[in-house]
Protein backbone atom coordinates (compact mmCIF):
# COMPACT_ATOMS: atom_id res chain seq x y z
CA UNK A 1 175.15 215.70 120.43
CA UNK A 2 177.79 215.00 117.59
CA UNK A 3 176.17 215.77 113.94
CA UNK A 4 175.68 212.84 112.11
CA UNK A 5 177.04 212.75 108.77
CA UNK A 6 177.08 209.66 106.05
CA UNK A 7 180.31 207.70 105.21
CA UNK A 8 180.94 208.44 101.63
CA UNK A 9 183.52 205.29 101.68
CA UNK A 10 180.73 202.95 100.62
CA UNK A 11 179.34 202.48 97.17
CA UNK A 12 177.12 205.79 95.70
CA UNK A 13 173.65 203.66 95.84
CA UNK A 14 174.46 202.13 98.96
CA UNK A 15 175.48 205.89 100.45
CA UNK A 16 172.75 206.97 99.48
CA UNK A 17 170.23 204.62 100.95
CA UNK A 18 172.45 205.44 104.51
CA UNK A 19 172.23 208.69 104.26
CA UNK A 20 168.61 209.00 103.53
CA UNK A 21 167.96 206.80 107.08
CA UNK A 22 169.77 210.03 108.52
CA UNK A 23 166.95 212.79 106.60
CA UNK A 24 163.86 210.69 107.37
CA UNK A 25 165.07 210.00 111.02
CA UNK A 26 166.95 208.03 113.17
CA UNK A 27 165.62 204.82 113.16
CA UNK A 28 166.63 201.99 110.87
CA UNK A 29 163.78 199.28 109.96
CA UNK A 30 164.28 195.68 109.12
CA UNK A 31 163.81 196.80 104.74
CA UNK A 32 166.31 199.42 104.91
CA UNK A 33 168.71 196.80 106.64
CA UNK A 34 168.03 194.05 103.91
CA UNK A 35 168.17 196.72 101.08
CA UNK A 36 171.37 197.73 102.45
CA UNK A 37 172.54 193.69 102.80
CA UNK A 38 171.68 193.63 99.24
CA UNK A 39 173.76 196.76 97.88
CA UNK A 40 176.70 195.39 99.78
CA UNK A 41 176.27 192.11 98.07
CA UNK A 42 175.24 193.15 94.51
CA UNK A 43 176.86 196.64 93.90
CA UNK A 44 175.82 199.55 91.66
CA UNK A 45 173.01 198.57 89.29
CA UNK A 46 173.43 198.15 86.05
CA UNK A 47 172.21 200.67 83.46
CA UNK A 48 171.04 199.38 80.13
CA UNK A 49 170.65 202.54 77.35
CA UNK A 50 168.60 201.88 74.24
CA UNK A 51 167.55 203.98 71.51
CA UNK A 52 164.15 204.29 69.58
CA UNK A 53 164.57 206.06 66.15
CA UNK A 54 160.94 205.55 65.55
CA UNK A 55 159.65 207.64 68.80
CA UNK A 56 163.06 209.67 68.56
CA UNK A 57 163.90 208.78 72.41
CA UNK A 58 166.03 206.84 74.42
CA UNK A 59 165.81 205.12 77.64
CA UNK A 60 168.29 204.62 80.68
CA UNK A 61 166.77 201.73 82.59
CA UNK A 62 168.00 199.26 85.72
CA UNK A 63 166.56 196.38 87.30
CA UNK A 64 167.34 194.87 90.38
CA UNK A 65 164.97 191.46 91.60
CA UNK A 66 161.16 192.48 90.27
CA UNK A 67 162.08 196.02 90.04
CA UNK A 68 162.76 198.00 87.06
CA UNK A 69 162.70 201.89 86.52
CA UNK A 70 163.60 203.71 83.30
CA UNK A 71 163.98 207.44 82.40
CA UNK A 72 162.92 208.11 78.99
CA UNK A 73 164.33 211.40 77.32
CA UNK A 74 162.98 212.60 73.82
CA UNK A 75 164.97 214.85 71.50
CA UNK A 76 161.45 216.73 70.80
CA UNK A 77 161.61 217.39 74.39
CA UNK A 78 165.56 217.74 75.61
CA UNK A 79 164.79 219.31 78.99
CA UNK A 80 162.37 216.98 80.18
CA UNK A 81 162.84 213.27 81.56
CA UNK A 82 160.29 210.76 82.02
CA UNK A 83 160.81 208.37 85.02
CA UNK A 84 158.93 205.05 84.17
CA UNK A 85 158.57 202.45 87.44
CA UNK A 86 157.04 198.97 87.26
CA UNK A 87 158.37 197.66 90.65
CA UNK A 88 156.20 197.79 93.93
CA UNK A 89 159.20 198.70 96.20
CA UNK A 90 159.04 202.06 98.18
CA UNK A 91 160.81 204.83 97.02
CA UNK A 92 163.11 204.22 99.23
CA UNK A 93 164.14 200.56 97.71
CA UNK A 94 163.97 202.37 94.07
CA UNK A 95 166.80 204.56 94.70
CA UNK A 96 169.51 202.46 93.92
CA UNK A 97 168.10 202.08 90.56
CA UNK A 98 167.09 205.75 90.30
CA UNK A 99 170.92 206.89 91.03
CA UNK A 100 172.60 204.62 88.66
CA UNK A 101 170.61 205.84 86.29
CA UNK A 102 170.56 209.45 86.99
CA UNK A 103 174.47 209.14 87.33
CA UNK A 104 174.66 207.56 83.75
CA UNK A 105 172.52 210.21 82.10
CA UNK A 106 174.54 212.97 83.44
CA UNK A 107 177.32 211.45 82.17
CA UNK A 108 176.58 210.45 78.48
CA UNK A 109 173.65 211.90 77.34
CA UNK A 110 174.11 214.84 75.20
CA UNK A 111 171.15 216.65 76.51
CA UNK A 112 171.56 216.43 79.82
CA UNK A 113 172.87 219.73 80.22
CA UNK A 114 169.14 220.91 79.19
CA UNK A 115 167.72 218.76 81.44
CA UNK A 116 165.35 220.61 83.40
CA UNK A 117 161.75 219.15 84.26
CA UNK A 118 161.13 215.15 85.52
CA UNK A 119 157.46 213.93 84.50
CA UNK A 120 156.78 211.92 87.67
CA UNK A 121 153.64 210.91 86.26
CA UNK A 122 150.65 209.80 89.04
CA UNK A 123 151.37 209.62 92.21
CA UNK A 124 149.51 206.49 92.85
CA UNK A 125 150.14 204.95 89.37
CA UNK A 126 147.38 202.01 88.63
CA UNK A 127 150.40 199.82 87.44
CA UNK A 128 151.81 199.57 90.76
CA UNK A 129 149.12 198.54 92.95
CA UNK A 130 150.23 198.33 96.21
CA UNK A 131 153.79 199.85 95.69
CA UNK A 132 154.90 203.28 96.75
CA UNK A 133 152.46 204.86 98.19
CA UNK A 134 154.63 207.27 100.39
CA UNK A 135 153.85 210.50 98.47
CA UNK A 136 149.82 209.95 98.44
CA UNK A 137 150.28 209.34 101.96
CA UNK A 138 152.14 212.44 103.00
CA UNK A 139 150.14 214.92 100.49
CA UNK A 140 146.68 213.48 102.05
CA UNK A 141 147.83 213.88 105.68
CA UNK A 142 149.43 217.23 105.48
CA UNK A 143 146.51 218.56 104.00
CA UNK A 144 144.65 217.28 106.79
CA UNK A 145 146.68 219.39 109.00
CA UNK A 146 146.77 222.15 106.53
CA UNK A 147 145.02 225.25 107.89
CA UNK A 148 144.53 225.95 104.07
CA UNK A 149 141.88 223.01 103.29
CA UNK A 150 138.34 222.84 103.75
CA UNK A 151 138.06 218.64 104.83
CA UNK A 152 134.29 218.92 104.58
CA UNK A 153 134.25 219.92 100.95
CA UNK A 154 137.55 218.55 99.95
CA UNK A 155 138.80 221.84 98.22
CA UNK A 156 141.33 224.61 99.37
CA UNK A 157 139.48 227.44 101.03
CA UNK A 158 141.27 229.77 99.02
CA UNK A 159 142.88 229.38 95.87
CA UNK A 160 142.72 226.69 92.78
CA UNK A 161 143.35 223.22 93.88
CA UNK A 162 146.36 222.55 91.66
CA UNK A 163 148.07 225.32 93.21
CA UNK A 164 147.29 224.49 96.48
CA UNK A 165 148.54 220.88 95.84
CA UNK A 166 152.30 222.40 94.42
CA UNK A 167 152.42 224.67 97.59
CA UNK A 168 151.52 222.58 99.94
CA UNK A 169 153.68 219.24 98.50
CA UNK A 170 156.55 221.72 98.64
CA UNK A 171 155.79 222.66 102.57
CA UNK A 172 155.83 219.59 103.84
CA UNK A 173 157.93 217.66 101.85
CA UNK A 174 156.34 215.12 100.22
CA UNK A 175 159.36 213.41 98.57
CA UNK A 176 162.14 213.54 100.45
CA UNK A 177 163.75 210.43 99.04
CA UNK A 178 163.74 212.50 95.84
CA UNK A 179 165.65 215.67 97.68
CA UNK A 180 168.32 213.33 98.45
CA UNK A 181 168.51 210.98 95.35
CA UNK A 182 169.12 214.38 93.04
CA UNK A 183 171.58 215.77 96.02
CA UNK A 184 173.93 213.19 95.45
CA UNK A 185 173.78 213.74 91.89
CA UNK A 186 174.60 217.07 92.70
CA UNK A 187 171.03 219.11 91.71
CA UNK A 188 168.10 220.50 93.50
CA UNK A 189 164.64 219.32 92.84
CA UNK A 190 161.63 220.65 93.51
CA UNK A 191 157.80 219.88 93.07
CA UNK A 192 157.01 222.65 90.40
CA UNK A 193 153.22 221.48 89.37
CA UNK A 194 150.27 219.37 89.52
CA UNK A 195 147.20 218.47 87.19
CA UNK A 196 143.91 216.66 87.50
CA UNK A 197 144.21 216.61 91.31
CA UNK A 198 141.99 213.51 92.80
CA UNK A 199 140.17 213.96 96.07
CA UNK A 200 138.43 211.15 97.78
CA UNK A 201 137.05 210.40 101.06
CA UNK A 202 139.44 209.14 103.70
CA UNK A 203 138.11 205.58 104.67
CA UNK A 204 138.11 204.75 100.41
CA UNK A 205 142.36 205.21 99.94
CA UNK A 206 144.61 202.43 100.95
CA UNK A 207 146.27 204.01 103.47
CA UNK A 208 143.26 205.08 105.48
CA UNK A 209 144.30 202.74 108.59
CA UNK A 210 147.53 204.75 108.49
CA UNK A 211 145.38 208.12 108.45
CA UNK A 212 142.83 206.95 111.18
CA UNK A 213 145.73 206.80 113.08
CA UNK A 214 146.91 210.86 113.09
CA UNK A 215 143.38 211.67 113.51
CA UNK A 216 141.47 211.45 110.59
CA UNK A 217 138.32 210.82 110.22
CA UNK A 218 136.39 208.30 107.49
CA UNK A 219 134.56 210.90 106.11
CA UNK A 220 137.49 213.93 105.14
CA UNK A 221 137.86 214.30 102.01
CA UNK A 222 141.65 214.66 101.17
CA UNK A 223 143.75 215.30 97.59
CA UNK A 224 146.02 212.29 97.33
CA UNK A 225 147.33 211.76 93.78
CA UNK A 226 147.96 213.84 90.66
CA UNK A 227 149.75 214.26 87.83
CA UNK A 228 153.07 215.70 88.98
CA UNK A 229 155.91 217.18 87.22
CA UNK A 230 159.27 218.46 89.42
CA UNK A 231 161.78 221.16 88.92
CA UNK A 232 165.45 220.03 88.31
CA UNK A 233 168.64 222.78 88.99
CA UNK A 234 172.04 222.39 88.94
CA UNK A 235 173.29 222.59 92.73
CA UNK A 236 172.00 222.09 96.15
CA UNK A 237 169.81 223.63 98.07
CA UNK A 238 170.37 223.22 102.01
């Protein structure tokens, strides 16, 4: 079978929205075809930059419909980045935004070379009920199928929970739409730690249809959000 490989002649949001089709499988659904309808159509998002003297910080934000994200970098804090979303797209329909406005901060801002840490915040923000869910979703069922965690009780057998979380968000990818956004912009992420770990029986999260269907059962108690903070290195790691 011939390797598949993305065409690099189109747009960089639109190539990256292809190319992610080709890491998360083969299969094309009817929003990746529309989100890739609209890149044609509309282009690269826009970036807007503004500057807060008062807090010391300034944002890098695009919009595109209902959707707006925003990366917020403070010169108290030069290696860390913020990412702000009030849109209830999937990751997958953020990334446009997210690489226009990772490709403007690596371009103009003077601290990007210290950039080193992006504050994801919660993984199932309250501000975006019923948006992404994807991460929640994939850290709950792969610690279903984790030999590592005690369903019953809802902790790791072994181990804190927080480090658990990291290790196991790491294994089984959580965030792949992440791993390719910061490929194209030519760095390496990785999930590097997570805080005030929620756990909550199965048939209570939003998903739980979704679950029921790999096996779970109503009563399993699973970690599903947290506060999340990823590592950010220059070059790519295959």
């Amino acid at each position: 079978m011939p390797k598949r490989s993305c065409n690099r002649s189109h747009s960089p949001a639109l190539t990256l929205v292809l190319c992610l089709g080709l890491l998360l499988g083969p299969s094309i659904d009817a929003g990746r075809h529309a989100l890739v309808d609209r890149l044609r159509a509309e282009g690269t998002p826009a970036v807007a930059v503004t500057r807060n003297a008062q807090y010391s910080e300034t944002t890098y934000s695009s919009s595109m419909a209902d959707c707006t994200v925003a990366w917020i970098v403070r010169d108290s804090e030069p290696d860390v980045v913020r990412q702000r979303a009030r849109c209830v797209a999937p990751l997958e329909g953020q990334l446009p935004l997210m690489h226009a406005i990772g490709a403007a901060f690596f371009h103009q801002d003077p601290q990007a070379g210290a950039f080193r840490t992006l504050f994801w915040g919660r993984l199932t923000p309250d501000e975006t009920r019923g948006g992404p869910q994807e991460m929640a979703f994939r850290l709950a069922l792969a610690a279903f199928h984790s030999a590592g965690w005690d369903p019953e009780r809802g902790k790791p057998k072994d181990g804190d929970i927080n480090g658990f979380v990291r290790k196991l968000a790491n294994e089984a990818m959580i965030y792949p739409e992440l791993k390719a956004l910061f490929a194209h912009l030519e760095r390496d992420i990785t999930f590097s730690s997570a805080e005030k770990v929620l756990v909550m029986r199965a048939d209570k999260l939003p998903f739980y249809d979704r679950l029921k269907q790999q096996g779970v059962r109503a009563s399993d108690k699973l970690p599903f959000d947290c506060l999340t903070w990823f590592s950010v290195n220059e070059g790519v790691t295959h």
